[in-house]
N, C-alpha and C. Protein backbone atom coordinates (compact mmCIF):
# COMPACT_ATOMS: atom_id res chain seq x y z
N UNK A 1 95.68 114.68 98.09
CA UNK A 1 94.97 114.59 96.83
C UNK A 1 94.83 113.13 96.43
N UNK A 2 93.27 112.67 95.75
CA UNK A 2 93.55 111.23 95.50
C UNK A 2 94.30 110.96 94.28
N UNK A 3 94.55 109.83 93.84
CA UNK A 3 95.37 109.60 92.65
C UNK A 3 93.91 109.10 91.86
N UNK A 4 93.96 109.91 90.85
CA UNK A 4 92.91 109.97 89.53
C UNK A 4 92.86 108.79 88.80
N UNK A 5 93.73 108.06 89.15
CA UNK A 5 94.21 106.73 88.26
C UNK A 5 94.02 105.42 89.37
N UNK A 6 93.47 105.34 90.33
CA UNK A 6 93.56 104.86 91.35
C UNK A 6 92.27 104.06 91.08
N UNK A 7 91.78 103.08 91.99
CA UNK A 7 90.76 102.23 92.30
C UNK A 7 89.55 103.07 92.85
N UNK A 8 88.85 102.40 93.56
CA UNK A 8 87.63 102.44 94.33
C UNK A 8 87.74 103.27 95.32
N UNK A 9 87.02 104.33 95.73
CA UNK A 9 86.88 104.59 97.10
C UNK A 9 85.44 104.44 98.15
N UNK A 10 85.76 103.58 99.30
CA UNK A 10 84.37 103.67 99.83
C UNK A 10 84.41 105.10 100.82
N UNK A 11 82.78 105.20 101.09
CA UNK A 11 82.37 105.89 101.77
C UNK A 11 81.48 105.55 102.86
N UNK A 12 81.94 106.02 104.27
CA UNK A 12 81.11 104.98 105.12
C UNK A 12 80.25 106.17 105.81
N UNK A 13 79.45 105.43 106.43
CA UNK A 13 78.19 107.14 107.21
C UNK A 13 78.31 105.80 108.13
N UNK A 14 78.77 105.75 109.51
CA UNK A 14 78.96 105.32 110.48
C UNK A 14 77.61 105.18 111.60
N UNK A 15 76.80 103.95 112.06
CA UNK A 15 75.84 104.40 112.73
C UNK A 15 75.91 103.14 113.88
N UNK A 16 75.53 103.16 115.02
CA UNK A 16 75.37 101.70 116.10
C UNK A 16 74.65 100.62 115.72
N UNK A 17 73.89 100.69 114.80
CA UNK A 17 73.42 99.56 114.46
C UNK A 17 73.09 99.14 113.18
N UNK A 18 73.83 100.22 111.99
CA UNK A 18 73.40 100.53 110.55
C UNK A 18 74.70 101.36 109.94
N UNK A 19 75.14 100.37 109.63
CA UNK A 19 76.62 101.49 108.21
C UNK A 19 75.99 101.66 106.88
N UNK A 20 76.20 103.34 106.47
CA UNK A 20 75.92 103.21 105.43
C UNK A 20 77.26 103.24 104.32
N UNK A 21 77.33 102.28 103.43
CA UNK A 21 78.25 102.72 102.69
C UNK A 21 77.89 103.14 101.33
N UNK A 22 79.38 103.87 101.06
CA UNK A 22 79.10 104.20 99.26
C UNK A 22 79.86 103.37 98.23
N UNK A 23 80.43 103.93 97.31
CA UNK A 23 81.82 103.39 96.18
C UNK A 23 81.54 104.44 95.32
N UNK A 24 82.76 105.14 94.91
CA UNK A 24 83.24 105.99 94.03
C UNK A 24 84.26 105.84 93.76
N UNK A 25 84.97 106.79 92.80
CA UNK A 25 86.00 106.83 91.72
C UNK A 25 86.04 108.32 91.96
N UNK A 26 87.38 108.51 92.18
CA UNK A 26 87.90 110.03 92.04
C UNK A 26 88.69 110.12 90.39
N UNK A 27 88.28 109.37 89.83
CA UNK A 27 88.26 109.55 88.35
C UNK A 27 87.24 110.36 87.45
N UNK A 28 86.00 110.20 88.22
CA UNK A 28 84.46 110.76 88.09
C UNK A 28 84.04 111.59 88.95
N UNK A 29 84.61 111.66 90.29
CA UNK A 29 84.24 112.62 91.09
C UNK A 29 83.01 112.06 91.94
N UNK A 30 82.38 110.77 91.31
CA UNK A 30 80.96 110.58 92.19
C UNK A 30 80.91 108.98 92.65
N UNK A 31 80.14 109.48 93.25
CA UNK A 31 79.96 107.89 94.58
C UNK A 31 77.81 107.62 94.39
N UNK A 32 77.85 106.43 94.29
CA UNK A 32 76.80 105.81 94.59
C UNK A 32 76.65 105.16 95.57
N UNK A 33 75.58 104.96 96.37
CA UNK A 33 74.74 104.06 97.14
C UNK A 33 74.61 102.55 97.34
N UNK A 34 75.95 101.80 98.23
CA UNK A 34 75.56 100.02 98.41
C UNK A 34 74.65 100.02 99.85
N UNK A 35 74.06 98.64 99.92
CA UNK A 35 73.45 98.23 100.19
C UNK A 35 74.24 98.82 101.87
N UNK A 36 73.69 99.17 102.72
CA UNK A 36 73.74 99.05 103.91
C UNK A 36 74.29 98.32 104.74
N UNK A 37 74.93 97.92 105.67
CA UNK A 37 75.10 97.32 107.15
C UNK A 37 74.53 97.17 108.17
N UNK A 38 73.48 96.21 108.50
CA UNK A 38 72.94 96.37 109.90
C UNK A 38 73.70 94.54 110.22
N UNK A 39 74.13 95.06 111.73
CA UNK A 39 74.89 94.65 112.29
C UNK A 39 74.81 94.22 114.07
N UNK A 40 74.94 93.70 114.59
CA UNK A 40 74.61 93.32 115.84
C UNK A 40 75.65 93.46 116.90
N UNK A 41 77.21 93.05 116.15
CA UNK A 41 78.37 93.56 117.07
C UNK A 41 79.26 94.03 116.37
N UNK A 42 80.64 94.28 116.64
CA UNK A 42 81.74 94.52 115.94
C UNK A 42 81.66 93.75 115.33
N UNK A 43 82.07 92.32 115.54
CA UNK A 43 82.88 91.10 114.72
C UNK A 43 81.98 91.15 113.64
N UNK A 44 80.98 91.40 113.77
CA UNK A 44 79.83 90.94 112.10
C UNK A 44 80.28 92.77 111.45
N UNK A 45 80.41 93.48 112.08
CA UNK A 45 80.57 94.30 111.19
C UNK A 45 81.46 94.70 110.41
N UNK A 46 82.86 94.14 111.42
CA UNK A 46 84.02 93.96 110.64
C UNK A 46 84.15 92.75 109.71
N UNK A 47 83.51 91.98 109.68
CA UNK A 47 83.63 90.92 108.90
C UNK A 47 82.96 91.18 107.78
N UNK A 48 81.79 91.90 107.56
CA UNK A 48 81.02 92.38 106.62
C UNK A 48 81.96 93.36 105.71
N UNK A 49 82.46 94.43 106.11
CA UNK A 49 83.57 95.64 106.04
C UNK A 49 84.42 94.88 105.33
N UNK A 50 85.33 93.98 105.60
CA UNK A 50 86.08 92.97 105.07
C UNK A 50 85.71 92.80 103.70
N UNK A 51 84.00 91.90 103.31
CA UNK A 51 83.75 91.66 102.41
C UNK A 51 83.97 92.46 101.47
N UNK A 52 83.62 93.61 101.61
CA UNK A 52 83.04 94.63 100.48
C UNK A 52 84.41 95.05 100.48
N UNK A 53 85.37 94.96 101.04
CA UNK A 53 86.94 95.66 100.47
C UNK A 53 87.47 94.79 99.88
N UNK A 54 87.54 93.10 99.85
CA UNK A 54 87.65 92.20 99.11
C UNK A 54 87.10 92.53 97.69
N UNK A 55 85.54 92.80 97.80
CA UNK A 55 84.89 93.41 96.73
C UNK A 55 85.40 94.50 95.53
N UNK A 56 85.98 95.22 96.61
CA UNK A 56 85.58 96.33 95.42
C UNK A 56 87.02 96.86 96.07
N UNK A 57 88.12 96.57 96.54
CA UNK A 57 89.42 96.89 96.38
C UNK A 57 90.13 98.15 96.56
N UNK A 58 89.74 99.26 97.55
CA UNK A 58 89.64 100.14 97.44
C UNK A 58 91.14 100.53 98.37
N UNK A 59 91.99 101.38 97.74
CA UNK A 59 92.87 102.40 98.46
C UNK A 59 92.53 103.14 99.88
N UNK A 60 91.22 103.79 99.42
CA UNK A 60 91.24 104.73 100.42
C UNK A 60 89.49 104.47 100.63
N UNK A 61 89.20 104.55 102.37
CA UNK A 61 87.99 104.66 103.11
C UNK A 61 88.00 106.05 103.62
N UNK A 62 86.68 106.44 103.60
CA UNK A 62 86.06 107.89 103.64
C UNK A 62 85.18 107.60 105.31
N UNK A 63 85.65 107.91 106.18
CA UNK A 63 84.38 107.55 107.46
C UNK A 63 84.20 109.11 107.78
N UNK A 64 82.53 109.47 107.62
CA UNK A 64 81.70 110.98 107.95
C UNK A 64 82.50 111.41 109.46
N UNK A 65 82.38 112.39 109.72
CA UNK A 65 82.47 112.60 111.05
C UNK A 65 81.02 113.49 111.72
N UNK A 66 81.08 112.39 112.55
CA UNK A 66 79.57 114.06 112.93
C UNK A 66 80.05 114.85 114.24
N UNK A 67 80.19 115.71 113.77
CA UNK A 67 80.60 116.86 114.34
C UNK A 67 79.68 118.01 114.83
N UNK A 68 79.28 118.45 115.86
CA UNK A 68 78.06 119.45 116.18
C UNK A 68 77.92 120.65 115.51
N UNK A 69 77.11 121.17 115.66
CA UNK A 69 76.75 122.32 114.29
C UNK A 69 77.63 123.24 114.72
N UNK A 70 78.38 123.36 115.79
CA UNK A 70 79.47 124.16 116.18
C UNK A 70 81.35 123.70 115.82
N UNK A 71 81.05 122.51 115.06
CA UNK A 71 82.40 121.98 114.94
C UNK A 71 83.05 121.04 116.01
N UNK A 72 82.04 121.39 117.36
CA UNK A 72 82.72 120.54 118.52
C UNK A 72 82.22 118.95 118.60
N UNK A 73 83.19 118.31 119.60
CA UNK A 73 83.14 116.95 119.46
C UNK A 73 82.18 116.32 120.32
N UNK A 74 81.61 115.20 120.02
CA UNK A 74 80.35 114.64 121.01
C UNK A 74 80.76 113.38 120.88
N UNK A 75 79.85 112.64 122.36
CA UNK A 75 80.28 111.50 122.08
C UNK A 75 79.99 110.41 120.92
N UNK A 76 79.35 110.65 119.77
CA UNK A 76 79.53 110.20 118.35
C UNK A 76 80.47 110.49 118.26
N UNK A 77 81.04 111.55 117.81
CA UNK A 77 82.33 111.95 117.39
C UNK A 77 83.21 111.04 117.99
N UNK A 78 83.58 111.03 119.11
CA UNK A 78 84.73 109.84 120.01
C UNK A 78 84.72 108.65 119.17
N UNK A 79 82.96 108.24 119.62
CA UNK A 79 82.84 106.70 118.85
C UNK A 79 83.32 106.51 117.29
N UNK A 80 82.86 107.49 116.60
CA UNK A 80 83.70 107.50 115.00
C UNK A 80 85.20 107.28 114.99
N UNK A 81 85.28 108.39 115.93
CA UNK A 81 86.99 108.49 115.97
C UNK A 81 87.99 107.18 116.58
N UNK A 82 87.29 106.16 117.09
CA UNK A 82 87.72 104.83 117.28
C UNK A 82 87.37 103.88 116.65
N UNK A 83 86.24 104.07 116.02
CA UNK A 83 86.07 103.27 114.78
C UNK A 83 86.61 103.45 113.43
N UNK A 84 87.00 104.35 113.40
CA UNK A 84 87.51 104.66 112.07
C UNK A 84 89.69 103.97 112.52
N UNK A 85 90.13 104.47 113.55
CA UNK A 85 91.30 103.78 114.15
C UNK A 85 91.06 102.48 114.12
N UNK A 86 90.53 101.83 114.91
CA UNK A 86 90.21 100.18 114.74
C UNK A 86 90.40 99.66 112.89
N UNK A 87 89.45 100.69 112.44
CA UNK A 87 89.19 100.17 110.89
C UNK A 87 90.84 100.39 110.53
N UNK A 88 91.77 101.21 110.36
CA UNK A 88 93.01 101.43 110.23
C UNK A 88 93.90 100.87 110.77
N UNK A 89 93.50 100.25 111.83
CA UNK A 89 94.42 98.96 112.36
C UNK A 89 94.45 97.50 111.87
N UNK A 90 92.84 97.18 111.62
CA UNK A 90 92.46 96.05 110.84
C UNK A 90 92.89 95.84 109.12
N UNK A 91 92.71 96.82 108.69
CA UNK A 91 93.27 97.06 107.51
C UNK A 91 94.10 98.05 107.16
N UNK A 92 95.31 97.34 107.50
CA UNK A 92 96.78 98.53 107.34
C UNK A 92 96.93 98.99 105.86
N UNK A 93 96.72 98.42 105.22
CA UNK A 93 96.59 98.58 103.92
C UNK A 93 95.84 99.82 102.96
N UNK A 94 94.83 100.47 103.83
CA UNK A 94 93.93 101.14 103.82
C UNK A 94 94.16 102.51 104.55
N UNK A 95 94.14 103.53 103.46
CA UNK A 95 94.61 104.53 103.74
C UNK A 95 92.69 105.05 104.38
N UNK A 96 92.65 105.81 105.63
CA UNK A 96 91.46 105.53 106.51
C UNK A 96 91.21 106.86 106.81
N UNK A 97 90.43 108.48 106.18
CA UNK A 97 90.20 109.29 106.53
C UNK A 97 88.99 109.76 106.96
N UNK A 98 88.75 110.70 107.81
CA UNK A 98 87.50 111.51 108.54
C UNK A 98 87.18 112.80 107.61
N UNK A 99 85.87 112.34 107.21
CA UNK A 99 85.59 113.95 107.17
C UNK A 99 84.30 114.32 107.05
N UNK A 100 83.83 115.48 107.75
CA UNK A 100 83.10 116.27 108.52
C UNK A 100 81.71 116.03 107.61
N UNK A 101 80.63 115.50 108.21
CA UNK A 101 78.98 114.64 107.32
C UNK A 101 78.13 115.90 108.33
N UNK A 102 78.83 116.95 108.52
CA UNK A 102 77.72 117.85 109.17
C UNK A 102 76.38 118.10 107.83
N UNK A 103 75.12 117.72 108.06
CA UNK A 103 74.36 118.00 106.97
C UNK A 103 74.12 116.94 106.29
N UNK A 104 74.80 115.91 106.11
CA UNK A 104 74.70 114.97 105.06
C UNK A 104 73.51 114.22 105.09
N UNK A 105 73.50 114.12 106.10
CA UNK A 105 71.67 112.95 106.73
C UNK A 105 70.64 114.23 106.25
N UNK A 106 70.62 115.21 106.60
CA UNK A 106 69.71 116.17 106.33
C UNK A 106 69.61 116.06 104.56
N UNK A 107 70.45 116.34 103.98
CA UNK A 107 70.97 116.41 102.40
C UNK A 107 69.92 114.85 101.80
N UNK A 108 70.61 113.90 102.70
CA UNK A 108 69.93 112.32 101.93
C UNK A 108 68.68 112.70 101.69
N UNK A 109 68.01 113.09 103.36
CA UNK A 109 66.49 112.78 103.53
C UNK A 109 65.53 114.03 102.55
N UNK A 110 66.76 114.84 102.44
CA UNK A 110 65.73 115.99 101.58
C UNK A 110 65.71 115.48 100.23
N UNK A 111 66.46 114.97 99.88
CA UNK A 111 66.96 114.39 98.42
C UNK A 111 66.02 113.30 98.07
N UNK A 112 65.52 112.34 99.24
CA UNK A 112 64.82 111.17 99.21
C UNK A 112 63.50 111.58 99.31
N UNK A 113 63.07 112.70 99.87
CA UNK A 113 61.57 113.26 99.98
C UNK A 113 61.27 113.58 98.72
N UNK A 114 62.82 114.51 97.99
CA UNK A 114 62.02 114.84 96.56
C UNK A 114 61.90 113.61 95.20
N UNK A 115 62.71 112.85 95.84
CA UNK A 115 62.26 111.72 95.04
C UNK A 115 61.23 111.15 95.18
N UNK A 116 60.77 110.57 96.39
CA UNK A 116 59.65 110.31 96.59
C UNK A 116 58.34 111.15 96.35
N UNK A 117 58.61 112.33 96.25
CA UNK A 117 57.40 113.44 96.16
C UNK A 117 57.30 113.28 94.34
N UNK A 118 58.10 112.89 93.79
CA UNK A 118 58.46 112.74 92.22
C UNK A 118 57.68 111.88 92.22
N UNK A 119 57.75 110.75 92.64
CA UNK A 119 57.40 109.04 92.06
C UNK A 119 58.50 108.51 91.59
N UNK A 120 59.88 109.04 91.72
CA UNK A 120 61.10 108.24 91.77
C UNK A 120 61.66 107.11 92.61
N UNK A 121 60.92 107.49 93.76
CA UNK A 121 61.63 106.35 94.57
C UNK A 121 60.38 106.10 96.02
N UNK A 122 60.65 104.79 96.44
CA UNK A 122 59.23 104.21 97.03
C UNK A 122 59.82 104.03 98.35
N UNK A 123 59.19 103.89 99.52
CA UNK A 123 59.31 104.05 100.74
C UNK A 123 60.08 103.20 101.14
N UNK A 124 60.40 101.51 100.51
CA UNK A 124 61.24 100.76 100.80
C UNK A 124 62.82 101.49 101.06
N UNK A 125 62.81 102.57 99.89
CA UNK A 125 64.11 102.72 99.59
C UNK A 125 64.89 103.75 100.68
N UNK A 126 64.20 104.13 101.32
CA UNK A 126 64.19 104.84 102.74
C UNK A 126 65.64 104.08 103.62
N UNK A 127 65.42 102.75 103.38
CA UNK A 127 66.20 102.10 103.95
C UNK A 127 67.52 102.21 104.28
N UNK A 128 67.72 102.88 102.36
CA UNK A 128 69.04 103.34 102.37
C UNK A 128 69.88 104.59 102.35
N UNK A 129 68.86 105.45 103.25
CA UNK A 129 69.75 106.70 103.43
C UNK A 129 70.53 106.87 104.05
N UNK A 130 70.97 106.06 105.00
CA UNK A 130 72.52 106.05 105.36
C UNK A 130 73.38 106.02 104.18
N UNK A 131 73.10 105.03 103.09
CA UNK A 131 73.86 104.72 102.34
C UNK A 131 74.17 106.00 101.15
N UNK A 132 73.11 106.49 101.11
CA UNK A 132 72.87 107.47 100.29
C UNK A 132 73.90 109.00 101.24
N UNK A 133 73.56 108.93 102.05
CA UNK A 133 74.42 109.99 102.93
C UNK A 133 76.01 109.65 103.08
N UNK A 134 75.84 108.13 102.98
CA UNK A 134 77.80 107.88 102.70
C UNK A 134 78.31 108.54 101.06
N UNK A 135 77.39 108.26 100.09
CA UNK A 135 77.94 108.75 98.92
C UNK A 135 77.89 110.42 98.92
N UNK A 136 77.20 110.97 99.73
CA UNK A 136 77.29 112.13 100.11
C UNK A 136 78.83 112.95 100.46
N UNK A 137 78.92 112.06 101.57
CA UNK A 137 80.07 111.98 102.35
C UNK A 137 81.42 112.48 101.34
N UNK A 138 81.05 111.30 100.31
CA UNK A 138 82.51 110.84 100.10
C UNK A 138 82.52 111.81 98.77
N UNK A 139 81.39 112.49 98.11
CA UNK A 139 81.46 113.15 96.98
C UNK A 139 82.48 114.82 97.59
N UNK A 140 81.90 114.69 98.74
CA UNK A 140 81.98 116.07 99.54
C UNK A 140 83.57 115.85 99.69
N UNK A 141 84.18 114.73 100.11
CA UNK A 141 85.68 114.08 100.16
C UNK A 141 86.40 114.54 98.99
N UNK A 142 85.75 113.95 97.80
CA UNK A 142 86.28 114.28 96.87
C UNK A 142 86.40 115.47 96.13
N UNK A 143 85.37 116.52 96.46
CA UNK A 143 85.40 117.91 95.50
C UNK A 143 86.18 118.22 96.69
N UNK A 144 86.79 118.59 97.73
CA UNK A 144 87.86 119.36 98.83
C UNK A 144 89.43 118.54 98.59
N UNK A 145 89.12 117.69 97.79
CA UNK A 145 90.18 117.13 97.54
C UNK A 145 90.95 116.75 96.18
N UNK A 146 90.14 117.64 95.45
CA UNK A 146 90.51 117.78 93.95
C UNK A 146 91.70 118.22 93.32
């Protein structure tokens, strides 16, 4: 269970060349949308990762897992599952959990169509549905963990 009284939590949607992250409060229950990660190797991405925990100070990281519509593991799944270890090695400090983004990309892009079908939101902003699918992530973190 998180502690209600606690800091920041990010939310990451994990991708090879694009992290999306979030930030929430399990005080509120909800996570918004930062700016993205595109990235070229590890070292820039961990160094980036770095920043934003400097930033915004967070206890606990949320990394999606994508998991096949059957629950079984693929090789995403592996790659998460060592990235999210690496991230827990780099920052011991950082309590570092998985959990299951089956749907979540689907969830962003339907969410972002009806905005866009609104006149809420403009094609630039496309950009950030990873990011939008990390606050997904991590809302989904937080109501199973209430």
């Amino acid at each position: 269970m998180p502690d209600r009284s606690g800091g920041a939590l990010i939310g990451i949607d994990y991708g090879k060349r694009k992290v999306g992250l979030a930030v929430g409060h399990a005080l509120t229950a909800s996570a918004g949308p930062l700016d993205p990660i595109r990235y070229s190797d590890e070292k820039a991405l961990f160094s980036a990762l770095a920043d934003v925990f400097r930033q915004w100070r967070p206890a606990r990281v949320v990394v999606g897992l994508p998991l096949g519509a059957d629950g079984a593991d693929s090789d995403m799944t592996r790659t998460v599952r060592d990235f999210a270890r690496r991230l827990s090695n780099e920052h011991p400090d950082l309590t570092v959990d998985l959990h299951d983004e089956r749907l979540t990309s689907h969830a962003a892009a339907g969410a972002f169509a009806g905005r866009r079908e609104a006149g809420r939101a403009r094609k630039r902003d496309a950009q950030r549905l990873d990011s939008v699918a990390a606050a997904l992530i991590l809302e989904s973190w937080m109501a199973e963990h209430d």
